[in-house]
Protein backbone atom coordinates (compact mmCIF):
# COMPACT_ATOMS: atom_id res chain seq x y z
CA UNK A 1 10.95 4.28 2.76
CA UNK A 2 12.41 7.54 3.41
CA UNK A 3 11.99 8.92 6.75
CA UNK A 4 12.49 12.14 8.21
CA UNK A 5 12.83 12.74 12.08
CA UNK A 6 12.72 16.17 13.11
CA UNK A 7 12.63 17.59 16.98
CA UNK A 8 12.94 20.33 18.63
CA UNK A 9 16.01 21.06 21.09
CA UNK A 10 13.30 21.99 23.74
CA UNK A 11 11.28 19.25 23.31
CA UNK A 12 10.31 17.65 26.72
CA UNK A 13 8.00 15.09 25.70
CA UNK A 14 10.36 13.42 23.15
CA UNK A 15 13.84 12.80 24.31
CA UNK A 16 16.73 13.46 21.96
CA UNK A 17 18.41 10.31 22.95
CA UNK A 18 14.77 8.36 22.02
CA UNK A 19 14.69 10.17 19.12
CA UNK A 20 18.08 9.05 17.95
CA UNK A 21 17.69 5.64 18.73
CA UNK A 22 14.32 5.74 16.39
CA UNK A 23 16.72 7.04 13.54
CA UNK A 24 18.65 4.57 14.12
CA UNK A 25 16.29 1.56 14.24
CA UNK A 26 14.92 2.04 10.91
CA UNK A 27 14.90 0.10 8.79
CA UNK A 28 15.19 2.62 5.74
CA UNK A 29 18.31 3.54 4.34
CA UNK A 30 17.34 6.97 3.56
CA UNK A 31 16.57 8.44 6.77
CA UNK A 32 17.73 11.85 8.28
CA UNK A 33 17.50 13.35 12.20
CA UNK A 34 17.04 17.39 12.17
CA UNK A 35 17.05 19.06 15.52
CA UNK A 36 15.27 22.55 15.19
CA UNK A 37 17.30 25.49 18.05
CA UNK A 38 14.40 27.05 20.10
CA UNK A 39 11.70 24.39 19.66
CA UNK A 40 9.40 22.50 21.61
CA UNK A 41 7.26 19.24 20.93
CA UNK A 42 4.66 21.25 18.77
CA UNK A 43 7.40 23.10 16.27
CA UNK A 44 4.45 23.53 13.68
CA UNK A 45 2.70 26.06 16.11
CA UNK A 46 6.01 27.66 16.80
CA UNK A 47 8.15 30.70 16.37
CA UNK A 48 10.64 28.48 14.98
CA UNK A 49 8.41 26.33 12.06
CA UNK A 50 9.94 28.03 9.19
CA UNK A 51 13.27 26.19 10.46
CA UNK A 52 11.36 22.52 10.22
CA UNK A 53 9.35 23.36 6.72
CA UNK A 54 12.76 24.41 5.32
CA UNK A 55 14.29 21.24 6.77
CA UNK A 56 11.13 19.31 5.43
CA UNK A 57 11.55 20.83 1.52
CA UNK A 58 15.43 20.15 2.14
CA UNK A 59 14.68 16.26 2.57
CA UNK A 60 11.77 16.39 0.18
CA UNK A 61 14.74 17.95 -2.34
CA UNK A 62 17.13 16.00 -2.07
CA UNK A 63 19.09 18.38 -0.21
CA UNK A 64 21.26 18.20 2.97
């Protein structure tokens, strides 16, 4: 299944390194990390969500 993992670089609930190991212990082959600059845990709310609903339509696309 393909998975997108997305975090933001401020994030201090969700560590980058336990993020990365998640990407990397699934199980899909189609899977992508995206870290979002100026983010926190809750990048929907943020000043930055345009950044994770572009990166969201990117994967959804097909595109890198």
């Amino acid at each position: 299944m393909p998975t997108l993992v997305i975090r933001g670089d401020s994030d201090t609930l969700a560590s980058r390194e336990d993020n990365q190991k998640l990407v990397a212990d699934l199980g899909s082959k189609e899977k992508k990390y995206v870290e979002i600059a100026e983010a926190g845990h809750m990048i929907q709310y943020e000043k930055s969500n345009a950044a994770s609903y572009n990166a969201i339509a990117n994967f959804l696309d097909g595109r890198e």
